[in-house]
C-alpha atoms as a PDB file:
ATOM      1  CA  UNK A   1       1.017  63.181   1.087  1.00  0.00           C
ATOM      2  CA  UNK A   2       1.115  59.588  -0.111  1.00  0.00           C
ATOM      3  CA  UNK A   3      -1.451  58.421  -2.345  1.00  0.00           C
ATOM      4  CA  UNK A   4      -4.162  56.443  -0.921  1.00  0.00           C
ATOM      5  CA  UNK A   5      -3.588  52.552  -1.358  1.00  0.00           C
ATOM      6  CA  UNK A   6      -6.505  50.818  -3.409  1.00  0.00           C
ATOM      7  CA  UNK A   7      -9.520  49.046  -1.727  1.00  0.00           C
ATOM      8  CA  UNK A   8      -8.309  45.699  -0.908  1.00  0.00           C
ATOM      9  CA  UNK A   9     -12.099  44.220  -0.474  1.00  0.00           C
ATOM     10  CA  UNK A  10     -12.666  43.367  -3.648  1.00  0.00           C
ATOM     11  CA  UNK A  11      -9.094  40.955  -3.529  1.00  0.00           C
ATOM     12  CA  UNK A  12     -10.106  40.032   0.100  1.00  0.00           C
ATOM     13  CA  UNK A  13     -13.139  38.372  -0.856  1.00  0.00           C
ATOM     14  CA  UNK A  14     -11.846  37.165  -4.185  1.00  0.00           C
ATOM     15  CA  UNK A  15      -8.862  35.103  -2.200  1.00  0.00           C
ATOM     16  CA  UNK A  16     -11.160  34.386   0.830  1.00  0.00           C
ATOM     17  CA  UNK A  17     -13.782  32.703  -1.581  1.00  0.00           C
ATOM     18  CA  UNK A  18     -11.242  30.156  -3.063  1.00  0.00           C
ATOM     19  CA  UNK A  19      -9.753  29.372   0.277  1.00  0.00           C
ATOM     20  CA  UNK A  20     -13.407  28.162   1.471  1.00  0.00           C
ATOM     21  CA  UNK A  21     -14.000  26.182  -1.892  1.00  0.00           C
ATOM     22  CA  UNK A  22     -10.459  24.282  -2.203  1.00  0.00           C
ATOM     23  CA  UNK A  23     -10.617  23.796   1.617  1.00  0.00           C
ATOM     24  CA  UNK A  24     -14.331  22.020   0.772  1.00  0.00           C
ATOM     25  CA  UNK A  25     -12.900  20.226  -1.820  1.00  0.00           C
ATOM     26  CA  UNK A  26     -10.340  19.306  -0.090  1.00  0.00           C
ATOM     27  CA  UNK A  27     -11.776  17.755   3.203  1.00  0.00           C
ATOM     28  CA  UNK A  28     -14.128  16.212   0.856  1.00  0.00           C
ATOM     29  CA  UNK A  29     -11.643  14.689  -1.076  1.00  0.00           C
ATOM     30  CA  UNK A  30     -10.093  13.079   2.062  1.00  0.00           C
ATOM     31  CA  UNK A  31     -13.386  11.691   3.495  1.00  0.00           C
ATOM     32  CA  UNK A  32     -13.984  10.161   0.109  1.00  0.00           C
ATOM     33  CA  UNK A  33     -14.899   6.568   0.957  1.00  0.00           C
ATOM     34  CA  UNK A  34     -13.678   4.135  -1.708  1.00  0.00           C
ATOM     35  CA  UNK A  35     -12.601   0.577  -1.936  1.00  0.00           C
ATOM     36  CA  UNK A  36      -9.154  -0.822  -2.736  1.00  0.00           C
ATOM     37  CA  UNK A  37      -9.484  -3.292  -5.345  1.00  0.00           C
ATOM     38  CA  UNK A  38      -6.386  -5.905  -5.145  1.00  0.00           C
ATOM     39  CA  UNK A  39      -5.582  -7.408  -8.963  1.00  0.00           C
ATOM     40  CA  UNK A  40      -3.599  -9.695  -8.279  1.00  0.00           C
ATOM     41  CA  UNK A  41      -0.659  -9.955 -11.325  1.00  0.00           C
ATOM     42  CA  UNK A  42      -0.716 -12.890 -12.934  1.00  0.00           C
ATOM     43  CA  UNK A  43       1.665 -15.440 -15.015  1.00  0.00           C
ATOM     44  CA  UNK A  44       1.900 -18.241 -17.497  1.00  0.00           C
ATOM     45  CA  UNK A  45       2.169 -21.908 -15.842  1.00  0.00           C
ATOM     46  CA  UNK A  46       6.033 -22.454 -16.344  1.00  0.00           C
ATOM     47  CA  UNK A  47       7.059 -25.799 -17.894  1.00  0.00           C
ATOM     48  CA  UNK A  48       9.191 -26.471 -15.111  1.00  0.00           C
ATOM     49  CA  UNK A  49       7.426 -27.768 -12.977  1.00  0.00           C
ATOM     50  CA  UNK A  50       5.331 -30.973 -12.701  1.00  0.00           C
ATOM     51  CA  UNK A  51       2.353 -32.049 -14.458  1.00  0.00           C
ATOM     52  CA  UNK A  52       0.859 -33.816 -12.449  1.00  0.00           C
ATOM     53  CA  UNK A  53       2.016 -33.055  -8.657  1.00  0.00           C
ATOM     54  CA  UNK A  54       2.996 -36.443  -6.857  1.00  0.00           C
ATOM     55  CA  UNK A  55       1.327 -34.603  -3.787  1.00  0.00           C
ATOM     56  CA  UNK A  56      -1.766 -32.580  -2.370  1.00  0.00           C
ATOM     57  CA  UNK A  57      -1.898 -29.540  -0.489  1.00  0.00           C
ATOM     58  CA  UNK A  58      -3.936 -27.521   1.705  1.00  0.00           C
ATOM     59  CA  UNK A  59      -3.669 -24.483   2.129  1.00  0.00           C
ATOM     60  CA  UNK A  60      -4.915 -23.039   5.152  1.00  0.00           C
ATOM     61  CA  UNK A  61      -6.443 -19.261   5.764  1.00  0.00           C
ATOM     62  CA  UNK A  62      -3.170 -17.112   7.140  1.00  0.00           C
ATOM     63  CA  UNK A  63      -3.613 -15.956  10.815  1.00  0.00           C
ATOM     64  CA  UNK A  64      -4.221 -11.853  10.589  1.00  0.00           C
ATOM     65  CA  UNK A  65      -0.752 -10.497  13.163  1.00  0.00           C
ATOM     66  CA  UNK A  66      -0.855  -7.117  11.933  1.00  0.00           C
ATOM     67  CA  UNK A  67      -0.240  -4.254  14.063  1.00  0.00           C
ATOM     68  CA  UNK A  68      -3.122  -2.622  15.128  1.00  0.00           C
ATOM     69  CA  UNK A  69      -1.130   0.155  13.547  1.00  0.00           C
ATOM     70  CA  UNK A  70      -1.726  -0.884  10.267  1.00  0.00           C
ATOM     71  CA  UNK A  71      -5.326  -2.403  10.234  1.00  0.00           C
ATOM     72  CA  UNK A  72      -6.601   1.157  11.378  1.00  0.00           C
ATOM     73  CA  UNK A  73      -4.026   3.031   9.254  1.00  0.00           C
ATOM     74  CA  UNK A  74      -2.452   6.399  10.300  1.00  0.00           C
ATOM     75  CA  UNK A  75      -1.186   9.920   9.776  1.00  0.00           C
ATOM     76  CA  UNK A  76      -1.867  12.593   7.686  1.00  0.00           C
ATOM     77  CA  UNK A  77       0.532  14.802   6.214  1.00  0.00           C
ATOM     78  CA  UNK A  78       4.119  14.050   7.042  1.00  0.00           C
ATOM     79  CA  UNK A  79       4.099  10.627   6.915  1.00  0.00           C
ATOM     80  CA  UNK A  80       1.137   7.719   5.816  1.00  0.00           C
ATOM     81  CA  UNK A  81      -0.136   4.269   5.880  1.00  0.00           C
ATOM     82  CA  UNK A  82      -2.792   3.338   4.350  1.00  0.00           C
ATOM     83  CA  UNK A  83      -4.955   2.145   3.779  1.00  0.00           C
ATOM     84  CA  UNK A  84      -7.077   0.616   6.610  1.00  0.00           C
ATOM     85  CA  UNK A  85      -9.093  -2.817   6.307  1.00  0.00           C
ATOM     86  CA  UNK A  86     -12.217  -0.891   6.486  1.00  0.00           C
ATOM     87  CA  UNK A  87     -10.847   0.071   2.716  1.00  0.00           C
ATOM     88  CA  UNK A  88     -10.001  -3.213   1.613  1.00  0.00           C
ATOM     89  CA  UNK A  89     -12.580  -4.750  -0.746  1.00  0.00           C
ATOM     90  CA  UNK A  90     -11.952  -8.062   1.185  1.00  0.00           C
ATOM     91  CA  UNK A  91     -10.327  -9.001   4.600  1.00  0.00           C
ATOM     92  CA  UNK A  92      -6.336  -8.787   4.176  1.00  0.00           C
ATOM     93  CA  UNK A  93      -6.163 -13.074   5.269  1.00  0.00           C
ATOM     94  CA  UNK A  94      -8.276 -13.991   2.191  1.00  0.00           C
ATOM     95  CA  UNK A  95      -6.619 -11.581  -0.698  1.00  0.00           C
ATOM     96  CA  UNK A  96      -3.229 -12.991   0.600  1.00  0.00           C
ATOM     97  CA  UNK A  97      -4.375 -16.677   0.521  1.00  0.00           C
ATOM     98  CA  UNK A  98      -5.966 -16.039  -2.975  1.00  0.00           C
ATOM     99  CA  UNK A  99      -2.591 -14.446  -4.275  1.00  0.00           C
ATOM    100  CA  UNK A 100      -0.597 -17.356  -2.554  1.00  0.00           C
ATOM    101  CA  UNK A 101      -3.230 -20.358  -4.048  1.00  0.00           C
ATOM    102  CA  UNK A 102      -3.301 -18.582  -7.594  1.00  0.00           C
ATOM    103  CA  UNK A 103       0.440 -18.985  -7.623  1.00  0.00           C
ATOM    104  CA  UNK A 104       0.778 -22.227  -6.199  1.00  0.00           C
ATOM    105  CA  UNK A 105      -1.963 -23.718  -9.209  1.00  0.00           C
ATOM    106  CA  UNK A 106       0.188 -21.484 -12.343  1.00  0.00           C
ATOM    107  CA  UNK A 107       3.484 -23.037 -11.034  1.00  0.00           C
ATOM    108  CA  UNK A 108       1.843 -26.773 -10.434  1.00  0.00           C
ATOM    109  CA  UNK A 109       4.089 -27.381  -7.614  1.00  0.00           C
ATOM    110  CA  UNK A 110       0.839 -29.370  -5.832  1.00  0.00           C
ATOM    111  CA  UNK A 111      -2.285 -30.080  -6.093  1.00  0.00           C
ATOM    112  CA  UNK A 112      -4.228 -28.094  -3.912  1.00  0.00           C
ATOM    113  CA  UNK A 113      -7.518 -29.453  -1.984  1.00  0.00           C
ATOM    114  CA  UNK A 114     -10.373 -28.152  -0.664  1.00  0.00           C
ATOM    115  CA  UNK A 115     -10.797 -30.907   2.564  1.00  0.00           C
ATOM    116  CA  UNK A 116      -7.163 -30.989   4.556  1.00  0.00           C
ATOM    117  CA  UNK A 117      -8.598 -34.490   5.418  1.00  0.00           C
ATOM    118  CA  UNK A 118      -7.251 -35.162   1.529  1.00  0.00           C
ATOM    119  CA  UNK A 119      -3.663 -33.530   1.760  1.00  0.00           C
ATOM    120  CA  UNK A 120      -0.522 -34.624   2.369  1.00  0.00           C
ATOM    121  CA  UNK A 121       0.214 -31.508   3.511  1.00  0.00           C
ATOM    122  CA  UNK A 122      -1.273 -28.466   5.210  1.00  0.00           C
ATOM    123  CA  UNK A 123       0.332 -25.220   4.450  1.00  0.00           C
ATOM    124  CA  UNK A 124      -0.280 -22.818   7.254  1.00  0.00           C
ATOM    125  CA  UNK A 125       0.378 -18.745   7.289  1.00  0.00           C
ATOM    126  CA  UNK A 126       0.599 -15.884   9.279  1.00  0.00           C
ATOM    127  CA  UNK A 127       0.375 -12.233   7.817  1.00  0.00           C
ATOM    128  CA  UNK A 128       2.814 -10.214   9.989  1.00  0.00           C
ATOM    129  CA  UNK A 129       2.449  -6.789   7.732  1.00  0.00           C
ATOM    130  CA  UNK A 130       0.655  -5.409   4.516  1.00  0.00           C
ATOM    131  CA  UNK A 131       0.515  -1.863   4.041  1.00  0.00           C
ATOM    132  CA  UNK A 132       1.610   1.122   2.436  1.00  0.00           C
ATOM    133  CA  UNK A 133       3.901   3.568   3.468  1.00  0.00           C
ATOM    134  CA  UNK A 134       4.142   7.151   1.986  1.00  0.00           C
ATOM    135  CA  UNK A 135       7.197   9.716   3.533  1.00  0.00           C
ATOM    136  CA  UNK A 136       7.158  13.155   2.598  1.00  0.00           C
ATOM    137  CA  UNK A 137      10.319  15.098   2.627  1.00  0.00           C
ATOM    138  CA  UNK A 138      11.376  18.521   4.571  1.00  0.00           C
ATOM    139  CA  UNK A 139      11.838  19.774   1.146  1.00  0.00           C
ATOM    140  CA  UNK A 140       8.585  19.108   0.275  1.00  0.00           C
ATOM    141  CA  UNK A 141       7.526  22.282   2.471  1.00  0.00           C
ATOM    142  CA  UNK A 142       9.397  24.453   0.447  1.00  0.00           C
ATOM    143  CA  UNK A 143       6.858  24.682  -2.067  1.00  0.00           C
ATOM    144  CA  UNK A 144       3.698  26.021  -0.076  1.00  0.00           C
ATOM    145  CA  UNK A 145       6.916  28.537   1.369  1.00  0.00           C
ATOM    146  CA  UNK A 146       7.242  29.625  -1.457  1.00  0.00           C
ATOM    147  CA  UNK A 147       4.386  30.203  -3.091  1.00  0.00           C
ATOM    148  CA  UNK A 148       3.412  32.203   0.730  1.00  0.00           C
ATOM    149  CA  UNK A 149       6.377  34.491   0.426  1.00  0.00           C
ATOM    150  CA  UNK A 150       5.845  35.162  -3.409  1.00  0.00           C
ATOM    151  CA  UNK A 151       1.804  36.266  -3.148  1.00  0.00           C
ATOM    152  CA  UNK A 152       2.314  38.116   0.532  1.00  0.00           C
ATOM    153  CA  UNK A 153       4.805  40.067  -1.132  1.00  0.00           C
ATOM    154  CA  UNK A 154       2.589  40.838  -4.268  1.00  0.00           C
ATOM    155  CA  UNK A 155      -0.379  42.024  -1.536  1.00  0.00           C
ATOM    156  CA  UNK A 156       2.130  44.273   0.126  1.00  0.00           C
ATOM    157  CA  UNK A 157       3.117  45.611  -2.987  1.00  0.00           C
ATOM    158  CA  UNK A 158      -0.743  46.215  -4.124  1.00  0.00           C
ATOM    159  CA  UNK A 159      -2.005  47.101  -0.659  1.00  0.00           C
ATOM    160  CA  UNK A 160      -0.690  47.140   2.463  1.00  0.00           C
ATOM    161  CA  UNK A 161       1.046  44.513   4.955  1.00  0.00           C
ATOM    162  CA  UNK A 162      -1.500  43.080   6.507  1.00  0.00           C
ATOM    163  CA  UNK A 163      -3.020  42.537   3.374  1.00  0.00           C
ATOM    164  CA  UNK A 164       0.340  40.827   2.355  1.00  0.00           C
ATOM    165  CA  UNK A 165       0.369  38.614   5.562  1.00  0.00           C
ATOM    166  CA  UNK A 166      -3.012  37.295   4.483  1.00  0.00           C
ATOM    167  CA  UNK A 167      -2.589  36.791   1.232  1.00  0.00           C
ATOM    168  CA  UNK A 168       0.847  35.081   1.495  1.00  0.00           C
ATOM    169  CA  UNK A 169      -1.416  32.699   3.714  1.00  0.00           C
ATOM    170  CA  UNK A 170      -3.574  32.240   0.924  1.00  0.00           C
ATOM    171  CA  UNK A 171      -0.474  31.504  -0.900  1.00  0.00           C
ATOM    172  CA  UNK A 172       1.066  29.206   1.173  1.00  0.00           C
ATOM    173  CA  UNK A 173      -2.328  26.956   1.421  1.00  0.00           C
ATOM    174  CA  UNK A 174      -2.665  26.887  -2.118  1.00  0.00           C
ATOM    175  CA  UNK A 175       1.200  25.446  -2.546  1.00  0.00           C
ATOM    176  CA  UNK A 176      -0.014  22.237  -0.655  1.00  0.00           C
ATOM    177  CA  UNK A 177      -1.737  22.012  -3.880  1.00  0.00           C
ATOM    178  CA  UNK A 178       1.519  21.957  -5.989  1.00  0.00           C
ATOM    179  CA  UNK A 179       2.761  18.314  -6.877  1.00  0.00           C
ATOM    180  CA  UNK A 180       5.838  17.914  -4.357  1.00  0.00           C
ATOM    181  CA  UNK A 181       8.244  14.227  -4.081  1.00  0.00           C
ATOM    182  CA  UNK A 182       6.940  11.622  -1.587  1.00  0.00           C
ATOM    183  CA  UNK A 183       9.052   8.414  -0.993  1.00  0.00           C
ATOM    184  CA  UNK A 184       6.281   6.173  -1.319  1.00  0.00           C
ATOM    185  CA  UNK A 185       6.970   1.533  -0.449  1.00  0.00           C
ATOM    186  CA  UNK A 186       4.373  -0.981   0.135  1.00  0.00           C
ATOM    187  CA  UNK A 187       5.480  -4.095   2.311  1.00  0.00           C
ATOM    188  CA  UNK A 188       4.365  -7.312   2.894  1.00  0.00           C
ATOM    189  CA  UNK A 189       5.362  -9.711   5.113  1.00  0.00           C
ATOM    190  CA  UNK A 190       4.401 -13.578   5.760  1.00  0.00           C
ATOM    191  CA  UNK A 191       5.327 -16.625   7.515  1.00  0.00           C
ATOM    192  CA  UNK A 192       4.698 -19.954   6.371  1.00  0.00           C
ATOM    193  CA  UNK A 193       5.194 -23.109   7.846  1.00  0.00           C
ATOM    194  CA  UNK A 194       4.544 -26.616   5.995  1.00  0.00           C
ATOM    195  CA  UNK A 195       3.147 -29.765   7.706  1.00  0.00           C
ATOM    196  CA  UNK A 196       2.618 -33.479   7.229  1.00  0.00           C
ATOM    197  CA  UNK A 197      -0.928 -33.799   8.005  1.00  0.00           C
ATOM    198  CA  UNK A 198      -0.666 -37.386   9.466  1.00  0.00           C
ATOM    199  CA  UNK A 199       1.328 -35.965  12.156  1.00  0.00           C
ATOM    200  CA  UNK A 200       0.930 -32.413  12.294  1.00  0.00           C
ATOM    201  CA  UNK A 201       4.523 -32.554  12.284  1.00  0.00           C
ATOM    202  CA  UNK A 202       6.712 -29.056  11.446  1.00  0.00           C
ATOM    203  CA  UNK A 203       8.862 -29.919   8.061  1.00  0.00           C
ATOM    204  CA  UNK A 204       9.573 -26.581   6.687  1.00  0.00           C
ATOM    205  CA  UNK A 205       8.908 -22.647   7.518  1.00  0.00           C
ATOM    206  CA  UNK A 206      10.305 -19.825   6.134  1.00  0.00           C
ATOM    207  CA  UNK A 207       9.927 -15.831   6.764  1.00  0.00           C
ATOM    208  CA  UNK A 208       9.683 -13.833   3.199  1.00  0.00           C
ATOM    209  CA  UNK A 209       9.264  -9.912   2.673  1.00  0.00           C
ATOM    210  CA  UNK A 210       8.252  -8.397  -0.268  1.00  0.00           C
ATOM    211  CA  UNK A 211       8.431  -4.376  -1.433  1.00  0.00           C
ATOM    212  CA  UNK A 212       7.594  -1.823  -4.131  1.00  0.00           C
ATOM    213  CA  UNK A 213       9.003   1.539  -4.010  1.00  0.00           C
ATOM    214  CA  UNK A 214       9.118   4.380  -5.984  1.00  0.00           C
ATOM    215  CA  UNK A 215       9.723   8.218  -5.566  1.00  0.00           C
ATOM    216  CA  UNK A 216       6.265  10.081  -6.364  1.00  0.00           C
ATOM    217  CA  UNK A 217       5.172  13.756  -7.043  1.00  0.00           C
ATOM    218  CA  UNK A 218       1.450  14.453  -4.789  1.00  0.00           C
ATOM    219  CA  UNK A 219       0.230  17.829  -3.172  1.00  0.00           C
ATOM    220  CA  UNK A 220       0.495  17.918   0.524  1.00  0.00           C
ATOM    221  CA  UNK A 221      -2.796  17.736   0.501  1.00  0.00           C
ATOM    222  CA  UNK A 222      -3.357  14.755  -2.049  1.00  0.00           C
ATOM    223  CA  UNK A 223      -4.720  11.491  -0.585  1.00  0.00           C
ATOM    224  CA  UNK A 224      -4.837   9.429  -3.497  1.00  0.00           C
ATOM    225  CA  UNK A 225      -4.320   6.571  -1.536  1.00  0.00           C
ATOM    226  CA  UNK A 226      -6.882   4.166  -3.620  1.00  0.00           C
ATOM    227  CA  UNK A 227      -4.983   4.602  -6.663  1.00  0.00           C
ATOM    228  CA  UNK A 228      -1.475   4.020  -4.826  1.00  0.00           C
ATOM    229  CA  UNK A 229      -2.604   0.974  -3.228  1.00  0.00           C
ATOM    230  CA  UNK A 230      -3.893  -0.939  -5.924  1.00  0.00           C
ATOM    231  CA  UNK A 231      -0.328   0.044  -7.702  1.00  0.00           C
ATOM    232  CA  UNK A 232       1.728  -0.926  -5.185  1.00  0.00           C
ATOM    233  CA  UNK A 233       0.228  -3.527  -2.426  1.00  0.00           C
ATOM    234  CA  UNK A 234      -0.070  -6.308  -5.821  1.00  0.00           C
ATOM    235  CA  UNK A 235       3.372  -5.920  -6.698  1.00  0.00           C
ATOM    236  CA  UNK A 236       5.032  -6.276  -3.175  1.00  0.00           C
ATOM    237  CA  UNK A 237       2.715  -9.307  -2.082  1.00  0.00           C
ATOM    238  CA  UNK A 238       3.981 -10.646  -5.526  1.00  0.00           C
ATOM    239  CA  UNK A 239       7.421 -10.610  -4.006  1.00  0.00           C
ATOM    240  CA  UNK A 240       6.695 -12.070  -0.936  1.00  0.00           C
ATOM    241  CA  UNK A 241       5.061 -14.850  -2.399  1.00  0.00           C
ATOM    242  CA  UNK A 242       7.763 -15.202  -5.281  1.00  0.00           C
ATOM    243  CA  UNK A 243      10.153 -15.529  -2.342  1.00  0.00           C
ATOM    244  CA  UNK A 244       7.727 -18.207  -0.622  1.00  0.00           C
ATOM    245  CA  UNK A 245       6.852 -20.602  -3.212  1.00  0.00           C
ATOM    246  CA  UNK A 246      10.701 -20.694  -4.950  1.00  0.00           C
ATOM    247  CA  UNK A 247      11.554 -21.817  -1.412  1.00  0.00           C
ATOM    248  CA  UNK A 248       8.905 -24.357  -0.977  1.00  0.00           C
ATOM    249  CA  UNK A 249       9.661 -25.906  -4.363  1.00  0.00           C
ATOM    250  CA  UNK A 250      13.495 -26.131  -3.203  1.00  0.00           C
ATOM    251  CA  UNK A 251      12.869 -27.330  -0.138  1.00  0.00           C
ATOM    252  CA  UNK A 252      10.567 -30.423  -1.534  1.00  0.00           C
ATOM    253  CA  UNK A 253      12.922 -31.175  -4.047  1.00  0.00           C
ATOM    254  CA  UNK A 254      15.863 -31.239  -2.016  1.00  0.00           C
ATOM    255  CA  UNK A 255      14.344 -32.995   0.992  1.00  0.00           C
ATOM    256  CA  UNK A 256      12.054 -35.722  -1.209  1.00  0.00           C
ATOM    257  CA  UNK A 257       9.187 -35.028   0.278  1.00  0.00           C
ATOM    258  CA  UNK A 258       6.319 -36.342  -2.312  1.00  0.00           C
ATOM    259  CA  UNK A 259       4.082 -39.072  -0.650  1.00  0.00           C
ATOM    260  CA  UNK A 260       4.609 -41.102  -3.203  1.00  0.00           C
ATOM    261  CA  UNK A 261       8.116 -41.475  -3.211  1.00  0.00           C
ATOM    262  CA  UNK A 262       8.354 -41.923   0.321  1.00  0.00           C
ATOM    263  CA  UNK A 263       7.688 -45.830   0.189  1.00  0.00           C
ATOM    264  CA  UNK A 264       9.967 -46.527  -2.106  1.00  0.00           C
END
């Protein structure tokens, strides 16, 4: 006769009791709440520029047109974005006008006013996207697999299948542990449009996108969407906003638009 296999009870519980605690852990982790703080980079004033701007600007609050998509944020494992405006430390319109005002007063291209009944002109906004996107791979799956297939077939070995089937199970949860590659971009989007504020006439507009990307390692379980946020959203809103205010300057220096210059 074959020789009795060992009491598998004793493992049972061991693996059972760890399951429970990282799946705690784990759900806790995700229902964390937190607060994404946007620092904003900032730069030197460049020399280029004026010194004293022959013109005033206002610069109007951008008009929130986000998806509903991304204010609420969405998915899970496969594919994120994140995070939601419930998360942001301030609404999304007044960290983008901040981030487009700051750079507007290091480059000196205008002076920029509080009252709009003191500009020349009024620079209006509208915030099509901000968010962050994070894809995980098929390949990423192969890691949970694996770690499945190599404890089930150490509890077969020790015990018996079923055993195996359950702790391969074990296994496999504990592989969405294991750091695995996520393509990971934040994107930003605006509009802005430039007006004469005698008139309210249209004299400029442009469309500018802005994006950070980078391939990261994170468990299939990891949310650490705070700390991937504050990374990333600063440096693609950056972008956009490099992309805005080079045009602006162009466009004012090619086109002559100072006030005072115009009666001359």
């Amino acid at each position: 006769m074959d020789a009795p296999r060992r009491e598998a009870a004793p493992l049972q519980r061991l693996f059972l009791t760890i399951l429970i605690a990282l799946t705690v852990l784990n759900v806790a982790g995700c229902g964390n709440d937190y607060r994404v703080r946007f620092l904003y980079p900032r730069e030197g004033a460049s020399n280029t520029f004026n010194e004293n701007p022959p013109y005033s600007l206002f610069v109007s609050e951008p008009e929130d047109l986000r998806s509903s998509a991304e204010r609420r944020g969405r998915g899970f494992f496969q594919t994120l974005h994140f995070p939601s405006d419930e998360k942001l430390d301030r609404p999304a319109s007044q960290i983008v006008r901040r981030a487009l005002m700051q750079d507007l007063l290091q480059t000196r291209m205008a002076s920029l006013v509080q009252n709009p009944a003191n500009a020349d002109y009024v620079l209006s906004s509208q915030l099509l996207s901000m968010t962050t996107k994070l894809s995980r791979p098929a390949s990423a799956w192969i890691y949970p697999l694996a770690t499945g297939v190599a404890a089930g077939a150490i509890g077969y070995l020790d015990v018996d299948t079923s055993h195996g089937i359950k702790l391969g199970l074990v296994g496999a949860f504990l592989g969405t542990f294991l750091p695995a590659p996520a393509k990971t971009e934040a994107m930003v989007e605006v509009r802005l449009e430039l007006r004469d504020r005698e008139t309210n006439e249209l004299v400029w507009s442009t469309n500018c996108f802005g994006s950070h990307r980078r391939m990261i390692r994170l468990g299939l379980t990891a949310r650490e969407d705070k700390r991937i946020a504050e990374d990333f959203l600063p440096k693609a809103l950056k972008k956009a906003n490099a992309c805005a205010v080079g045009q602006l300057y162009a466009h004012l220096q090619e086109n002559r638009l100072q006030k005072p210059m115009d009666g001359r």
